[in-house]
PDB file of N, CA and C in Angstrom:
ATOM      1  N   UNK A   1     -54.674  -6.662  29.637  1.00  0.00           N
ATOM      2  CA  UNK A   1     -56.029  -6.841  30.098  1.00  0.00           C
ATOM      3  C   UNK A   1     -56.808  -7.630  29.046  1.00  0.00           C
ATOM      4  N   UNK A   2     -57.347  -8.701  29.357  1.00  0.00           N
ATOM      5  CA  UNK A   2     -58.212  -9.474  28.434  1.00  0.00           C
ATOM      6  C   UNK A   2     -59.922  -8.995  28.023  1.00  0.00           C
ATOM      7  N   UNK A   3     -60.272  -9.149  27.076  1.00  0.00           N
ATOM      8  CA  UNK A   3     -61.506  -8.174  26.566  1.00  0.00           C
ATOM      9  C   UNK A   3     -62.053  -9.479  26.533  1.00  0.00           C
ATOM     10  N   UNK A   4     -63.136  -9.252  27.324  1.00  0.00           N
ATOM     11  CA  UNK A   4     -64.695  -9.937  27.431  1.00  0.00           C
ATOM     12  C   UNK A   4     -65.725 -10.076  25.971  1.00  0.00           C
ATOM     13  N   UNK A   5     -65.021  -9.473  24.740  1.00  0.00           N
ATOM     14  CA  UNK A   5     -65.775  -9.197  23.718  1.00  0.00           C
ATOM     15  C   UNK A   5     -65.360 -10.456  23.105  1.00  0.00           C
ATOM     16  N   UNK A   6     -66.629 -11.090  22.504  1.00  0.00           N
ATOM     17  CA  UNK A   6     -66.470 -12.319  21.949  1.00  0.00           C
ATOM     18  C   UNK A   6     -65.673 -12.204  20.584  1.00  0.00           C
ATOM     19  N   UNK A   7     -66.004 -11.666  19.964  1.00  0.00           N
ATOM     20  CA  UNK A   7     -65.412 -10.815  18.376  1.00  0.00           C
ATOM     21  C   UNK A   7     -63.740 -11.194  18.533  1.00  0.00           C
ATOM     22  N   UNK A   8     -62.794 -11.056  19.657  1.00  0.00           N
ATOM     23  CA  UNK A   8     -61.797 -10.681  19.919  1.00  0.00           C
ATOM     24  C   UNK A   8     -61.270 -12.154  19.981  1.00  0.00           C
ATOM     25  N   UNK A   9     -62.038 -13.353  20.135  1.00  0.00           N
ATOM     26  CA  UNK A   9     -61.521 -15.002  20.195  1.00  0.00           C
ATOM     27  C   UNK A   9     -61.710 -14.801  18.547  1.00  0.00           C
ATOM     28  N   UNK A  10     -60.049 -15.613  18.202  1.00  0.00           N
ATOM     29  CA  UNK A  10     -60.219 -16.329  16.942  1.00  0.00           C
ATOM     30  C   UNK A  10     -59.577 -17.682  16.986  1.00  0.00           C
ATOM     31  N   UNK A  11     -59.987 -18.404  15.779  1.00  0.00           N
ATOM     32  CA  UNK A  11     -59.263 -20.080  16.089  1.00  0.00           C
ATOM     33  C   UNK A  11     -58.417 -19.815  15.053  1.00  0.00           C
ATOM     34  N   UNK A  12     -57.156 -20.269  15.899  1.00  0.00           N
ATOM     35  CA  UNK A  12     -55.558 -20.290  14.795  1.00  0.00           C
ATOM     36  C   UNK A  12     -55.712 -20.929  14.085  1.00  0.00           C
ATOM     37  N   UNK A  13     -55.518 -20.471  12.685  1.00  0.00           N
ATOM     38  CA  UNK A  13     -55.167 -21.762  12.001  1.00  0.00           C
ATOM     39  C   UNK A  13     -53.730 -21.885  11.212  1.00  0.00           C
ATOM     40  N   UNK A  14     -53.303 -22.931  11.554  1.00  0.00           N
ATOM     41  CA  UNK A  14     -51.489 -23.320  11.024  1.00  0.00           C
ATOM     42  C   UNK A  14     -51.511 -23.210   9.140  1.00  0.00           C
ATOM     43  N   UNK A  15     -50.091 -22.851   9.611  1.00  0.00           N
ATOM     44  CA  UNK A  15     -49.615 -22.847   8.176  1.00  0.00           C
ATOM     45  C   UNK A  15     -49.614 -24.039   7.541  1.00  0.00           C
ATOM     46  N   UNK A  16     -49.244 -24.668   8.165  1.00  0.00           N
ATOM     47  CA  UNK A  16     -49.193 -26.550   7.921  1.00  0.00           C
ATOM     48  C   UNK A  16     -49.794 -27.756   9.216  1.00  0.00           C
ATOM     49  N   UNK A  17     -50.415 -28.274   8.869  1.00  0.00           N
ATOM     50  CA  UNK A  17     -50.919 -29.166  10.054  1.00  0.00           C
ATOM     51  C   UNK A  17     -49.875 -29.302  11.030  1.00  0.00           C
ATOM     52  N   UNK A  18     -49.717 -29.381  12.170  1.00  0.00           N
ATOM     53  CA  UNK A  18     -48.994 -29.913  13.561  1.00  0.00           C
ATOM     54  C   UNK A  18     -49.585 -30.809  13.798  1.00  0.00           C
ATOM     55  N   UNK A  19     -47.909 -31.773  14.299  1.00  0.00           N
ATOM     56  CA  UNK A  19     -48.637 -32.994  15.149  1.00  0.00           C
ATOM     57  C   UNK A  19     -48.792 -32.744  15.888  1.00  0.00           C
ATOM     58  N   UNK A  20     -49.445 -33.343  16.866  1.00  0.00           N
ATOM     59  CA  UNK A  20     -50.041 -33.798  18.307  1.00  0.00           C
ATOM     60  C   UNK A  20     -49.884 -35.259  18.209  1.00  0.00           C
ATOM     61  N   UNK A  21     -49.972 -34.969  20.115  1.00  0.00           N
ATOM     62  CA  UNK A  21     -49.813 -36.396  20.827  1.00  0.00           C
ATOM     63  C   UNK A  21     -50.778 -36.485  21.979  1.00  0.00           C
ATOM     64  N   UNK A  22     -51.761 -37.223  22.273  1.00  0.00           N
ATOM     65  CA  UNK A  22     -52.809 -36.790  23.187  1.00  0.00           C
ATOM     66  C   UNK A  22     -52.432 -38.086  24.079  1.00  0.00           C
ATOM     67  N   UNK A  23     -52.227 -38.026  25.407  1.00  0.00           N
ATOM     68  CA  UNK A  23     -52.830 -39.092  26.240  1.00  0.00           C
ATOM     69  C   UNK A  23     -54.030 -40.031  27.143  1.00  0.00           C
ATOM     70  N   UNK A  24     -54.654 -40.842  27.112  1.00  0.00           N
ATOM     71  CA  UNK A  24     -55.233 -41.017  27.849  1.00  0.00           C
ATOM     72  C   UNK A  24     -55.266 -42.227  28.597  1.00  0.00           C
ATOM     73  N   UNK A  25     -56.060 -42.352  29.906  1.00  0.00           N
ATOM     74  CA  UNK A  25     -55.793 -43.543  30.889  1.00  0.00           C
ATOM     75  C   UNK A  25     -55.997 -44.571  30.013  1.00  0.00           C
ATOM     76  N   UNK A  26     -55.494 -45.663  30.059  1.00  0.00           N
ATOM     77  CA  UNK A  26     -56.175 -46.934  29.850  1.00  0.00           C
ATOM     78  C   UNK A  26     -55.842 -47.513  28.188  1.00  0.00           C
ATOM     79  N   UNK A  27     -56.729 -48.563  28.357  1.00  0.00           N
ATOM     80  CA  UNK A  27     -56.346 -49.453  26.863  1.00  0.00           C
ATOM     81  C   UNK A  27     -57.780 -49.030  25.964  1.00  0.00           C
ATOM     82  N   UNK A  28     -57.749 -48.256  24.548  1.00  0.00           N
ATOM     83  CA  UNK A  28     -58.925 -48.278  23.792  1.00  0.00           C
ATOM     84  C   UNK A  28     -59.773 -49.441  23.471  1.00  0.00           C
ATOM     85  N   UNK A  29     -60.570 -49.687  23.153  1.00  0.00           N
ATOM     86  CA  UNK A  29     -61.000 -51.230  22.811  1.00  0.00           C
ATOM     87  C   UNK A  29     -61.220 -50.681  20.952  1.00  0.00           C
ATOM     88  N   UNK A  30     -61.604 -51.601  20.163  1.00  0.00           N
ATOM     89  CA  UNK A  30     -61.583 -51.538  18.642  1.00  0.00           C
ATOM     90  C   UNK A  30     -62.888 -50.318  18.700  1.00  0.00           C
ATOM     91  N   UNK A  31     -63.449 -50.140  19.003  1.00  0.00           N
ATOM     92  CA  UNK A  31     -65.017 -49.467  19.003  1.00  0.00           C
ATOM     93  C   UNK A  31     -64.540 -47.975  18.910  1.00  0.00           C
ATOM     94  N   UNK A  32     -64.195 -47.736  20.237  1.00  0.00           N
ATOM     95  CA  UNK A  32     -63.186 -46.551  20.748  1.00  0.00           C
ATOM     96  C   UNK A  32     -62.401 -45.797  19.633  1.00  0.00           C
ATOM     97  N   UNK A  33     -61.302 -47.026  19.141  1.00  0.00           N
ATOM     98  CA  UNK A  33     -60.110 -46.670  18.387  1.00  0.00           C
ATOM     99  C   UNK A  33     -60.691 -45.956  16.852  1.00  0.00           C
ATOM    100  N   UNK A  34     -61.991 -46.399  16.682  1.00  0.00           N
ATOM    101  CA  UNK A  34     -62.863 -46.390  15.046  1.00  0.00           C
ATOM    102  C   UNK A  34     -62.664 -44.433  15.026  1.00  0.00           C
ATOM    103  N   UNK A  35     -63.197 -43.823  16.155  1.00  0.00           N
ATOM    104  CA  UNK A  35     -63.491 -42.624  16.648  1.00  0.00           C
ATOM    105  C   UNK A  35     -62.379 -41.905  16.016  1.00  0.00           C
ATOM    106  N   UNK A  36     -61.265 -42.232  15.790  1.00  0.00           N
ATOM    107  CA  UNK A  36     -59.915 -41.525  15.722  1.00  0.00           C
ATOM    108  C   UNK A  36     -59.183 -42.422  14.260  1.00  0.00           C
ATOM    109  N   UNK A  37     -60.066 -42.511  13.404  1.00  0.00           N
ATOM    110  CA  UNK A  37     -59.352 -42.986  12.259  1.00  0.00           C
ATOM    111  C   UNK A  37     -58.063 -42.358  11.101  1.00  0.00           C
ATOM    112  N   UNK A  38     -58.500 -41.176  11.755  1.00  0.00           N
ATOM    113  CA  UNK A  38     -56.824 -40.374  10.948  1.00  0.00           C
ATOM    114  C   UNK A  38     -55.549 -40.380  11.646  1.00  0.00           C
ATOM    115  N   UNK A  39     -55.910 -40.886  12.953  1.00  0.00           N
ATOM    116  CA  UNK A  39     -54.606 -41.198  13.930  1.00  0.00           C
ATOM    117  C   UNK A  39     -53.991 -42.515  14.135  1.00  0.00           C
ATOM    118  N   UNK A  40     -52.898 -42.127  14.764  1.00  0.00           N
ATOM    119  CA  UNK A  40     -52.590 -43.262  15.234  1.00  0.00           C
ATOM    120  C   UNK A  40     -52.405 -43.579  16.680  1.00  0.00           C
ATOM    121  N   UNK A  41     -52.856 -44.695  16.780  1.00  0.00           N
ATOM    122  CA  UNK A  41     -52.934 -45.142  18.757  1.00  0.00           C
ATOM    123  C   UNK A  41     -51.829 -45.920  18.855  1.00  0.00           C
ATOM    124  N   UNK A  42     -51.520 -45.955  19.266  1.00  0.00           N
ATOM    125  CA  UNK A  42     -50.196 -46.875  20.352  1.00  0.00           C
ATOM    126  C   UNK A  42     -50.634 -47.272  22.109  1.00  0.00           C
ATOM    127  N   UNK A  43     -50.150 -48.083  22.186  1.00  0.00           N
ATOM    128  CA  UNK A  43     -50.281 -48.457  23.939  1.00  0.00           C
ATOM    129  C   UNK A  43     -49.424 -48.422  24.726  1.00  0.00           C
ATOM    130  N   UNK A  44     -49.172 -47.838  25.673  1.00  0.00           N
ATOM    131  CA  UNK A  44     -47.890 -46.949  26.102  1.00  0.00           C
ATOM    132  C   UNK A  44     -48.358 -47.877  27.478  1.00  0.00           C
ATOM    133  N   UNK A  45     -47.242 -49.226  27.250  1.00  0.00           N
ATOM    134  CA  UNK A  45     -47.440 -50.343  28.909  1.00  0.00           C
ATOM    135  C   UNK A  45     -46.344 -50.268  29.609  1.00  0.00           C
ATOM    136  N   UNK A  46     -45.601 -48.943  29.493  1.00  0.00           N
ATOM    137  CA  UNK A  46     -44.371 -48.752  30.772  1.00  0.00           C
ATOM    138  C   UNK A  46     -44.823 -47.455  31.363  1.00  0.00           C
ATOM    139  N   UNK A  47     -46.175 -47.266  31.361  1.00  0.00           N
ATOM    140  CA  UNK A  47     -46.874 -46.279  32.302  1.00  0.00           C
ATOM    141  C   UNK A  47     -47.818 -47.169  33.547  1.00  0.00           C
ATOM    142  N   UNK A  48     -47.863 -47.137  34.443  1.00  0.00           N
ATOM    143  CA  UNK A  48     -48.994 -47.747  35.056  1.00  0.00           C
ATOM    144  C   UNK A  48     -49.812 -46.464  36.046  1.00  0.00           C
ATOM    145  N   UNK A  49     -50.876 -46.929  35.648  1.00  0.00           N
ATOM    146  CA  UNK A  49     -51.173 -47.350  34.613  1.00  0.00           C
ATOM    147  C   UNK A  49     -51.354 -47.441  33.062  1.00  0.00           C
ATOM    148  N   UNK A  50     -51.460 -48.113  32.441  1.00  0.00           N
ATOM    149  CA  UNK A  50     -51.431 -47.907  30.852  1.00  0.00           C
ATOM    150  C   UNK A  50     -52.088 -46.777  30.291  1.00  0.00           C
ATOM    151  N   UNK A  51     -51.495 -46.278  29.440  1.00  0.00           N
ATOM    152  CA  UNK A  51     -51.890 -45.401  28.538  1.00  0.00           C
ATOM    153  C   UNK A  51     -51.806 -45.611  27.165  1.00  0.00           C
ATOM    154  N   UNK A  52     -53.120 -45.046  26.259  1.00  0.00           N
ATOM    155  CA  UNK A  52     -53.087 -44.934  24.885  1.00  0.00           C
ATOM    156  C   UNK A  52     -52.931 -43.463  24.539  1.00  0.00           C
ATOM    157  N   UNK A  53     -51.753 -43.681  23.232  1.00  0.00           N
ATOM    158  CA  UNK A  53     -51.298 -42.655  22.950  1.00  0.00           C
ATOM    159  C   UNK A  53     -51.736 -42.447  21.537  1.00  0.00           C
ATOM    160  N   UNK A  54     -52.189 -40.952  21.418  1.00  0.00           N
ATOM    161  CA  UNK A  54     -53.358 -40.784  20.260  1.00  0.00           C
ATOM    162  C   UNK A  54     -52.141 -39.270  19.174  1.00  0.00           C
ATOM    163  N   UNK A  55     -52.095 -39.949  18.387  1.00  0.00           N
ATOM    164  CA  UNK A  55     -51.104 -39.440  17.438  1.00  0.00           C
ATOM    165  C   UNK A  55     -51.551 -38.709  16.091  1.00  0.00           C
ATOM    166  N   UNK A  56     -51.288 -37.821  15.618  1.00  0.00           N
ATOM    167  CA  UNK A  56     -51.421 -37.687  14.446  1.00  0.00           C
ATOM    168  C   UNK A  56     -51.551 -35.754  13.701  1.00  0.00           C
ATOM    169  N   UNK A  57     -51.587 -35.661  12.811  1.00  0.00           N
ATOM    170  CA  UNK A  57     -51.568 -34.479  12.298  1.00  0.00           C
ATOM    171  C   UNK A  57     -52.742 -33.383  12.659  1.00  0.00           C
ATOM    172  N   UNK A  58     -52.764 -32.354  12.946  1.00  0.00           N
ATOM    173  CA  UNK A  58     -53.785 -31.490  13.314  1.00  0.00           C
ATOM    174  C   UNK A  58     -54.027 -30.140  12.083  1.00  0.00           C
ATOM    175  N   UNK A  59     -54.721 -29.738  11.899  1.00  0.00           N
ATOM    176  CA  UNK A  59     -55.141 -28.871  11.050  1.00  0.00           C
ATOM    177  C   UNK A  59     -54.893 -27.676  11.460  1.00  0.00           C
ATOM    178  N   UNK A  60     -55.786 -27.122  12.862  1.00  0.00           N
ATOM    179  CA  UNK A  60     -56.145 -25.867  13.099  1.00  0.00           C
ATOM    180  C   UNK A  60     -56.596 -25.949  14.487  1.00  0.00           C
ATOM    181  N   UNK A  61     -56.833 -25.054  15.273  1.00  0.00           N
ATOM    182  CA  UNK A  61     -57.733 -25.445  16.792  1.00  0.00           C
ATOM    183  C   UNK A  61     -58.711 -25.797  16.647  1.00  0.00           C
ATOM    184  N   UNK A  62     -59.543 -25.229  15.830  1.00  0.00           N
ATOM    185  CA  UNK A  62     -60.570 -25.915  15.881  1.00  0.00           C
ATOM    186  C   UNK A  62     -60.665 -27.760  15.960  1.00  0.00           C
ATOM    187  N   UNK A  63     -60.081 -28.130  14.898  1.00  0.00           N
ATOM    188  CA  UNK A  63     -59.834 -29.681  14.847  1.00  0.00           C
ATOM    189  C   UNK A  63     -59.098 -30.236  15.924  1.00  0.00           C
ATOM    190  N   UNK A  64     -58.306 -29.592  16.766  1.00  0.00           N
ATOM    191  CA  UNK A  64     -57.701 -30.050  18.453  1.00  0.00           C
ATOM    192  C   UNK A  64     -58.866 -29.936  18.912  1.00  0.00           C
ATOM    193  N   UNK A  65     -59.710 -28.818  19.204  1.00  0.00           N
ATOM    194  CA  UNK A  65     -60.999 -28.817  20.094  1.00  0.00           C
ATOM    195  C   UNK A  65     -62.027 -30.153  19.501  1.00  0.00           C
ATOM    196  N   UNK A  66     -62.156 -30.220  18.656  1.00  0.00           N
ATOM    197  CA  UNK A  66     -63.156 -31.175  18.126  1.00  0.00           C
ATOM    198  C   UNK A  66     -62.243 -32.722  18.582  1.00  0.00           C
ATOM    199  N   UNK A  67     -61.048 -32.606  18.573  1.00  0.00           N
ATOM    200  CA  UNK A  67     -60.575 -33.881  19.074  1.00  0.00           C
ATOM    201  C   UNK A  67     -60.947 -34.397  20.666  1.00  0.00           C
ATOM    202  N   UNK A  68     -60.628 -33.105  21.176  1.00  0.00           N
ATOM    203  CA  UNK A  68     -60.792 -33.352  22.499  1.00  0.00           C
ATOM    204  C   UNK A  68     -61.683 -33.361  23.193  1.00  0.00           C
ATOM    205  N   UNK A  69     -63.062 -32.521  22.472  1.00  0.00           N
ATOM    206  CA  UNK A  69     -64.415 -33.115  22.671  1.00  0.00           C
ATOM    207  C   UNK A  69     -64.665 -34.993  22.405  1.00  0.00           C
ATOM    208  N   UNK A  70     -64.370 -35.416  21.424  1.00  0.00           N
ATOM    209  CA  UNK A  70     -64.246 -36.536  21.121  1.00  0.00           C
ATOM    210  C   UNK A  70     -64.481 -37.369  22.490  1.00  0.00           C
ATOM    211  N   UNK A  71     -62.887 -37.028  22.720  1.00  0.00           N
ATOM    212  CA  UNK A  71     -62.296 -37.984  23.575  1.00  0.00           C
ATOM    213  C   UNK A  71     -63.221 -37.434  25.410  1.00  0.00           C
ATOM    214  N   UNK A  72     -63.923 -36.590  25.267  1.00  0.00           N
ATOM    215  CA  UNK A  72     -64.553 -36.093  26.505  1.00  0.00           C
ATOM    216  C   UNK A  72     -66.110 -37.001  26.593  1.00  0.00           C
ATOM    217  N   UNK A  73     -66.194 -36.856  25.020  1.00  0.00           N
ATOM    218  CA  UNK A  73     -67.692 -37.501  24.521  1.00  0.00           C
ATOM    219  C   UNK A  73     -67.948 -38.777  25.061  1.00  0.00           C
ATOM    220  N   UNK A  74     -66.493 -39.399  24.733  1.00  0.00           N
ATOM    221  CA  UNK A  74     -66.344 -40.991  24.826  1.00  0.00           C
ATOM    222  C   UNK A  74     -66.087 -41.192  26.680  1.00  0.00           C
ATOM    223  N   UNK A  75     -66.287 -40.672  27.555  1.00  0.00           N
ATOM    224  CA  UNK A  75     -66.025 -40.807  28.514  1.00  0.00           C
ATOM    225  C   UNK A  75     -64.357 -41.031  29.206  1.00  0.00           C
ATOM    226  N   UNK A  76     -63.359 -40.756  28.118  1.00  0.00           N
ATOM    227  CA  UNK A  76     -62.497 -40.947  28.719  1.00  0.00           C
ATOM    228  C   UNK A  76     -61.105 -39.853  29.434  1.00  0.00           C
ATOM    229  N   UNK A  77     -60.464 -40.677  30.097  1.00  0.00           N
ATOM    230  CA  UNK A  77     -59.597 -39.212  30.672  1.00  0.00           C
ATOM    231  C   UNK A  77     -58.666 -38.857  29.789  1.00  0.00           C
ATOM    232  N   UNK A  78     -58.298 -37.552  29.770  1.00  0.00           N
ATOM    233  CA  UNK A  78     -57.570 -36.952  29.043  1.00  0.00           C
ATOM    234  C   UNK A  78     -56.462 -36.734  29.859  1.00  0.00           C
ATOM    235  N   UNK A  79     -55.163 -36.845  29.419  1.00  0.00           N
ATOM    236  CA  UNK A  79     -54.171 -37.146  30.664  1.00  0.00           C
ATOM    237  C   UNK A  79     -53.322 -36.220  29.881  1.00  0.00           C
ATOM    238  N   UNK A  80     -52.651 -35.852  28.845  1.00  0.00           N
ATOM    239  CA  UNK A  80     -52.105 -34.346  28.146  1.00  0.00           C
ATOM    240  C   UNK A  80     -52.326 -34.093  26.287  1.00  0.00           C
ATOM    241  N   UNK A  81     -51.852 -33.086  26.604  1.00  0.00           N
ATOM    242  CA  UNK A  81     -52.302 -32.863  24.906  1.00  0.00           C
ATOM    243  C   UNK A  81     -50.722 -31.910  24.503  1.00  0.00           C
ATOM    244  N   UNK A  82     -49.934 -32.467  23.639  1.00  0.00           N
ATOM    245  CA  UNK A  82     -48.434 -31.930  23.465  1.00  0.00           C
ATOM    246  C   UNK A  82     -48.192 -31.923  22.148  1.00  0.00           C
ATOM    247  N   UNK A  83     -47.798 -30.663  21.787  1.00  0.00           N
ATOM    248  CA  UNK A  83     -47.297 -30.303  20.246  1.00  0.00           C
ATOM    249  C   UNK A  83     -46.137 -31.232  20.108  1.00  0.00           C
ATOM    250  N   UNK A  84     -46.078 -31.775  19.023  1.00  0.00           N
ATOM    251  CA  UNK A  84     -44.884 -32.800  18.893  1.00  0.00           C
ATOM    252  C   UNK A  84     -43.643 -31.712  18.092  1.00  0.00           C
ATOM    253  N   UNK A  85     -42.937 -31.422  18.451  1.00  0.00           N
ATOM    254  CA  UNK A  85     -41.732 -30.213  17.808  1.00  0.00           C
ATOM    255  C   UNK A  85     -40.836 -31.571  16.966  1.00  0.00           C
ATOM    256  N   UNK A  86     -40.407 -30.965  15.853  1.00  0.00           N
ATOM    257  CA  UNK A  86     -39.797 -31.747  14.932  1.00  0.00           C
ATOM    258  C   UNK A  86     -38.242 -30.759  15.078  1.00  0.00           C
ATOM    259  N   UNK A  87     -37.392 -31.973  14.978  1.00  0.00           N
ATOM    260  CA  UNK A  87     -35.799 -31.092  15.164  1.00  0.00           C
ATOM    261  C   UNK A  87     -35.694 -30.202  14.058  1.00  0.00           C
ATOM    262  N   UNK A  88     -35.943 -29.535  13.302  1.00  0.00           N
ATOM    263  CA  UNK A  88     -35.704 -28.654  12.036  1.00  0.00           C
ATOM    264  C   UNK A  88     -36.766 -27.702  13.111  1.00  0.00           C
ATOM    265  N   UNK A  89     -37.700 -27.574  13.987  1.00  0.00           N
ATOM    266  CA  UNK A  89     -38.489 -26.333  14.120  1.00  0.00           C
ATOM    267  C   UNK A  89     -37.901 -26.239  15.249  1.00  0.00           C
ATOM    268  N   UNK A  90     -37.423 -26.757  16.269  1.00  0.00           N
ATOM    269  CA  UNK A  90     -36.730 -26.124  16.860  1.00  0.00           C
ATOM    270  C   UNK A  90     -35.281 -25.093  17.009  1.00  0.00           C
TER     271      UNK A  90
END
């Protein structure tokens, strides 16, 4: 049973940053891309439509939530958000 008590949400925070891989529709323009300077973008053109793929190390939830506000801020779609598993953690 889930408790309605706010007290009871906490934000994980990792032992070591995790990557992430975020998707979204479309091509960033330079303006866009400034927003996300600790990452890395790629353009993923064997999707159609295109997708930019938003890469990089994560801290804690909190810093995923603040990413993905970001990318909500900026008007754009958010198409997934995926822990990148490294072959040694699996």
């Amino acid at each position: 049973m889930m408790s309605n008590n706010p007290d009871d949400f906490r934000i994980q925070s990792f032992d070591t940053p995790k990557l992430y891989e975020l998707r979204v529709d479309g091509r960033l323009g330079r303006e866009s891309a400034s927003w996300f300077e600790d990452m890395t973008l790629t353009v993923d053109e064997s999707t159609s439509p295109v997708q930019t793929v938003i890469q990089g190390h994560i801290r804690d939830e909190a810093a995923l939530y603040g990413l993905i506000s970001r990318i909500r801020d900026l008007g754009l779609t958010l198409l997934s958000v995926n822990r990148v598993e490294k072959e040694e953690d699996s």
